[in-house]
Protein backbone atom coordinates (compact mmCIF):
# COMPACT_ATOMS: atom_id res chain seq x y z
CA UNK A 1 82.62 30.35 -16.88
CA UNK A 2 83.57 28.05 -14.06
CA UNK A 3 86.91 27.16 -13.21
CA UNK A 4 90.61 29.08 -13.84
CA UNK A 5 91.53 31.11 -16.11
CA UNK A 6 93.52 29.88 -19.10
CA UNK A 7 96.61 31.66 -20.75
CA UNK A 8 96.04 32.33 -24.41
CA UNK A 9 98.40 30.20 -26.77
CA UNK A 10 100.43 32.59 -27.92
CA UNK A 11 104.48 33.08 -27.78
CA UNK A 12 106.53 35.32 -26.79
CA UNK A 13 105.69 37.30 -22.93
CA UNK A 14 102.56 38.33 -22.04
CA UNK A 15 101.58 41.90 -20.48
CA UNK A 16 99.51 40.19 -17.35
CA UNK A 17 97.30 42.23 -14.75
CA UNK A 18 97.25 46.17 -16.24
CA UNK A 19 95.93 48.55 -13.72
CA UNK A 20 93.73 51.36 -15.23
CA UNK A 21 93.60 54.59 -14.59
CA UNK A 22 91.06 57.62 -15.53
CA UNK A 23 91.83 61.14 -15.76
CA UNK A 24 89.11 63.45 -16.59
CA UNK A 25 88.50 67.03 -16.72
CA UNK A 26 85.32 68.74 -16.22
CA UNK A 27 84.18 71.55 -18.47
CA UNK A 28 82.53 73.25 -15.82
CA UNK A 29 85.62 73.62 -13.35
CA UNK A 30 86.99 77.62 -14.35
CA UNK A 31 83.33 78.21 -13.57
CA UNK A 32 82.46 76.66 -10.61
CA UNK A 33 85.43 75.62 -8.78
CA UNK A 34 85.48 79.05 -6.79
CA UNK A 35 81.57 78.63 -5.89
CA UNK A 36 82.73 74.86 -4.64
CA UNK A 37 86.06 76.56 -2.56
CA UNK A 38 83.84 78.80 -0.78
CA UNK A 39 80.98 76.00 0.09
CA UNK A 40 83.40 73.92 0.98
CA UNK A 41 85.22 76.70 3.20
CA UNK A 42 81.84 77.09 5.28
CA UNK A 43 81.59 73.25 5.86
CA UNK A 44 85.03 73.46 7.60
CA UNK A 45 84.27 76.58 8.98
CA UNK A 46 81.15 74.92 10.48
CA UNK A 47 83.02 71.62 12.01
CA UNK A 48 85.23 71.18 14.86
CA UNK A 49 88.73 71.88 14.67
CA UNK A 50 91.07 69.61 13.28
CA UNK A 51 95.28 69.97 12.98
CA UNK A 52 96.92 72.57 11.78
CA UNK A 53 97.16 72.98 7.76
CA UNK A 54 95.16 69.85 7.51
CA UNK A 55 91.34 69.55 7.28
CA UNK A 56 89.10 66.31 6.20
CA UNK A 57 85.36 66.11 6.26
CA UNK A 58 82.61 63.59 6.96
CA UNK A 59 81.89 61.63 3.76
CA UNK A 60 78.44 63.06 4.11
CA UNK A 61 78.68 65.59 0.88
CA UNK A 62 75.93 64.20 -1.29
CA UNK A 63 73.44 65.01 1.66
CA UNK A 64 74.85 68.46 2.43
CA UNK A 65 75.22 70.27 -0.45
CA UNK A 66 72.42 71.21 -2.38
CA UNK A 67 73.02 73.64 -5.53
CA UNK A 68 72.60 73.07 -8.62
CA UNK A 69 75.84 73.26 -9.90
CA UNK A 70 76.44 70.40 -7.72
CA UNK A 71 74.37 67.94 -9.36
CA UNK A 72 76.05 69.46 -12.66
CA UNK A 73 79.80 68.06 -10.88
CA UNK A 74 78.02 65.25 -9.81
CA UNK A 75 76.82 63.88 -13.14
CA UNK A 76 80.67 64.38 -14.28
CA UNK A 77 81.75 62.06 -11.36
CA UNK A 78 79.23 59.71 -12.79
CA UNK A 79 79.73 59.95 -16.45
CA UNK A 80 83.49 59.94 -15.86
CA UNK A 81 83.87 56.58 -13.53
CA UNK A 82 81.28 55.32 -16.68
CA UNK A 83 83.64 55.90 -19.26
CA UNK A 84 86.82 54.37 -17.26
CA UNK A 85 85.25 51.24 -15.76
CA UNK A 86 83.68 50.74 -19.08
CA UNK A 87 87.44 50.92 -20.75
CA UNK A 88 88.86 48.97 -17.79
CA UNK A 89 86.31 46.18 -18.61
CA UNK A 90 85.81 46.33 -22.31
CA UNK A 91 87.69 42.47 -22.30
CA UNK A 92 86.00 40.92 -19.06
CA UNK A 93 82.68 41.82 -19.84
CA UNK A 94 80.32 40.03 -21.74
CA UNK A 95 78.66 41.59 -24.98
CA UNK A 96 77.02 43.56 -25.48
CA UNK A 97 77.92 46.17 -22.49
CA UNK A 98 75.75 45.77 -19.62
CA UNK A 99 73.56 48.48 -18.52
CA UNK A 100 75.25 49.95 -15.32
CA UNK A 101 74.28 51.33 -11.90
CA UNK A 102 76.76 53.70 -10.59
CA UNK A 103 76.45 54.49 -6.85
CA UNK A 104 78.65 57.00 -4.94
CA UNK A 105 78.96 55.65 -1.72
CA UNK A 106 80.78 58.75 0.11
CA UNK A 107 81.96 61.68 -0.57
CA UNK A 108 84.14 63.89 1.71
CA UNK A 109 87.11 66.88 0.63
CA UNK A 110 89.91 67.34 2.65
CA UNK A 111 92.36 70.63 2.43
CA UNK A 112 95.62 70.56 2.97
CA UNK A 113 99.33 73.47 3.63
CA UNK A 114 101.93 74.32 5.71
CA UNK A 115 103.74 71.02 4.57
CA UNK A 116 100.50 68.35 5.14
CA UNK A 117 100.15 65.46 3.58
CA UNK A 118 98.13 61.87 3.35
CA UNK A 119 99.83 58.65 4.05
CA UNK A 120 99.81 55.63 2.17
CA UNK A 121 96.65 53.92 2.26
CA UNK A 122 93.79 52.37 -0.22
CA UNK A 123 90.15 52.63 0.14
CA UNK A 124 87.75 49.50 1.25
CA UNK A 125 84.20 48.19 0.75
CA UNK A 126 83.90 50.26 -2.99
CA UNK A 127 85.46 48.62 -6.08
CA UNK A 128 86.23 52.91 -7.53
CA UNK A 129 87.42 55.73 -6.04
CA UNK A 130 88.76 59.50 -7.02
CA UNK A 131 90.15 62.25 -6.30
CA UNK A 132 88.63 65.80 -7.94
CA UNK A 133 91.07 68.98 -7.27
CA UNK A 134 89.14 71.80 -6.85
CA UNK A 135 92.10 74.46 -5.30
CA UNK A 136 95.75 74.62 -5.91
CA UNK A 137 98.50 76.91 -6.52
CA UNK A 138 99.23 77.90 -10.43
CA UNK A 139 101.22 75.16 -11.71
CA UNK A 140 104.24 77.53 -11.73
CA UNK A 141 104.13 78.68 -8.19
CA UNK A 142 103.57 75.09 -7.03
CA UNK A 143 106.74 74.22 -8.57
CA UNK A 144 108.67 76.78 -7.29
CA UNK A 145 108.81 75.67 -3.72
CA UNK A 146 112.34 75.61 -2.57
CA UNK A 147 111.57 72.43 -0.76
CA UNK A 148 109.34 70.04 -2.16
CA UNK A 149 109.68 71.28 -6.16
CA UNK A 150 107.46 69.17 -9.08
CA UNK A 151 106.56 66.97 -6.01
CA UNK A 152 104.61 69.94 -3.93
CA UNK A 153 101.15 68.45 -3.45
CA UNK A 154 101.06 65.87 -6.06
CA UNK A 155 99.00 62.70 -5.42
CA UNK A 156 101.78 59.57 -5.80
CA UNK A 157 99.78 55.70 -6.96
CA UNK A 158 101.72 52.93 -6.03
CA UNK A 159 101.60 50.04 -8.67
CA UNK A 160 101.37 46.54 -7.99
CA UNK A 161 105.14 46.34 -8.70
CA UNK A 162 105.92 48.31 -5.70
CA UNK A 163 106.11 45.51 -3.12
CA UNK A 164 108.61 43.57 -4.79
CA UNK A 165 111.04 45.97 -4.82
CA UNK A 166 111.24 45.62 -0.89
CA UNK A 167 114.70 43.70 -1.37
CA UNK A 168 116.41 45.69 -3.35
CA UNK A 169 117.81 44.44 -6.20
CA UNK A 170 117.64 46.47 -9.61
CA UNK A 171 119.46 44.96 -12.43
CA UNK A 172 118.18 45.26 -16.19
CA UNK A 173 116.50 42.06 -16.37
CA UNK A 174 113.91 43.97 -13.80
CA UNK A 175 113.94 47.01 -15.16
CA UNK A 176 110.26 46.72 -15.46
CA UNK A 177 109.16 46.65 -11.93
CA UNK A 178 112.08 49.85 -11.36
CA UNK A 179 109.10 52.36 -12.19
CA UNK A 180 106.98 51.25 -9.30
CA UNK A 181 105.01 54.88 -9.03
CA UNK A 182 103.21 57.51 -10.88
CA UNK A 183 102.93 61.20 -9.47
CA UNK A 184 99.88 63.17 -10.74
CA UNK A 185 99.90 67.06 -10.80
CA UNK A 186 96.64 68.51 -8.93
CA UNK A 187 95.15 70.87 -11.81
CA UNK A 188 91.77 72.68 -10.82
CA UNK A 189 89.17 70.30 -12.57
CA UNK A 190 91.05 67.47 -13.20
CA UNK A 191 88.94 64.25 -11.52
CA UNK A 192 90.93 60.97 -11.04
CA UNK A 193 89.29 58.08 -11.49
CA UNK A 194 91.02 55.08 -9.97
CA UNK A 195 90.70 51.05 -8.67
CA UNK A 196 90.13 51.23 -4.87
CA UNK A 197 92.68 48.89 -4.25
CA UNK A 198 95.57 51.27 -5.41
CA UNK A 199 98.08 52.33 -3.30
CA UNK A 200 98.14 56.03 -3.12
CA UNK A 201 99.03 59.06 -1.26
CA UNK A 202 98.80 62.53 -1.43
CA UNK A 203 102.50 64.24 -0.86
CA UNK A 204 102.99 67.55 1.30
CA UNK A 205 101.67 70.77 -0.18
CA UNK A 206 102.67 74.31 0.69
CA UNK A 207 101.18 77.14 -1.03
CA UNK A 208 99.31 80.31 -0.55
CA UNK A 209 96.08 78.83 -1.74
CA UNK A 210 94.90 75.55 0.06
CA UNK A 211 95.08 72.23 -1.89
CA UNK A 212 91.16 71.62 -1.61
CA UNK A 213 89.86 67.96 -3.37
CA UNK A 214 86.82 66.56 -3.24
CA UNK A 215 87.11 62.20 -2.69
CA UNK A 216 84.54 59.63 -3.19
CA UNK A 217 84.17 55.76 -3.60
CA UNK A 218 81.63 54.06 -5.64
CA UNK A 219 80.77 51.09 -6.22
CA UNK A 220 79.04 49.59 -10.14
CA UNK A 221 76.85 46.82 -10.47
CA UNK A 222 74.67 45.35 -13.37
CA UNK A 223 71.52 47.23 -13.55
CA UNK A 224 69.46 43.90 -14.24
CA UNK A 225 70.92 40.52 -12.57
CA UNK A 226 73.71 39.79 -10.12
CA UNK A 227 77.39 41.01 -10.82
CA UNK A 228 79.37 37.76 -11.14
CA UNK A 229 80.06 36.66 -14.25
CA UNK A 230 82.25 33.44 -12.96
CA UNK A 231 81.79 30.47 -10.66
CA UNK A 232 84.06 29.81 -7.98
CA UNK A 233 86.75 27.27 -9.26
CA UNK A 234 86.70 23.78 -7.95
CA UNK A 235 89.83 22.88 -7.20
């Protein structure tokens, strides 16, 4: 369909612009997660050295590792970002659902302690990314840190709301835009599937264990035709 969009006629407010969000947990992780920890542990072990308590790879994992359980985790990256861009489209795409072609366009892990963390920043050039936590501290012991409490390695999105609240003003009327983040626990297994252009960071972690995660971003395309479905609007 050429040309802008058109409100439906309905009354009332409408609920404009949702962003979606997967969370996903792979069967596999109590199993293999310590096999991926020690891989992973050679790769660093293997590179030159980076900062103290922080460590991030190339985004050359889907050429270096080659086990079979890592094809397992990587057809649960793949079946996962499935399912959520599927849900996230279910009203923009036409019916019935296209056949899809997932590709993973990099995929690097980074492990963090002593207090690291990841600044704000969004991911280009991929319309998907996520975040998989492979190592953490027990949920209790994270907790417990005298310093940085429920917060202690969490990754933090930033919703579209966020920028607007840059002067200030809360009153009730905007009560809305006054829950402009969501902080998400790192649990061994869970994968987070998420737009690229999402605001995110991951907060500072101390623990005795590393905070290890494994990161992609992917991009999905039809797996017959182009990928727009709409004409640029004349005017």
């Amino acid at each position: 369909m050429n040309g802008p969009e058109t409100a439906p006629a309905v009354a009332g407010a409408l609920s404009l612009w949702p962003t979606p969000l997967g969370v996903h947990r792979w069967s596999r992780a109590d199993e293999v997660n310590p096999l991926l920890a020690r891989v992973l542990g050679s790769l660093r072990a293997l590179a030159s050295p980076q900062a103290a308590g922080f460590f991030a790879s190339d985004d050359d994992l889907l050429e270096r590792i080659r086990l079979p359980e890592w094809q397992d985790f990587l057809r649960f990256v793949v079946d996962s970002l499935h399912a959520t861009v599927a849900q996230a489209n279910r009203d923009a795409w036409p019916q019935p659902m296209p056949d899809l072609q997932v590709h993973l366009r990099g995929m690097w892990f980074q492990a963090a302690n002593h207090g690291a963390s990841h600044d704000v920043h969004t991911h280009g050039n991929c319309s998907w990314s996520g975040v998989y936590c492979v190592q953490v501290d027990d949920e209790q012991r994270r907790v417990a840190d005298a310093l940085l409490g429920e917060r202690n390695g969490v990754t933090r999105f930033y919703g579209p709301y966020f920028p607007q609240l840059g002067g200030a003003h809360a009153d009730l009327g905007n009560a809305y835009l006054q829950s402009a983040h969501l902080d998400i626990a790192p649990r061994p297994g869970q994968l987070i599937v998420f737009p690229s252009w999402l605001a995110h960071q991951a907060m500072a972690y101390r623990g005795e264990r590393d905070r290890i995660i494994v990161s992609f971003n992917a991009s999905v395309h039809a797996a017959q035709g182009g990928d727009r479905l709409r004409g640029h609007a004349a005017a």
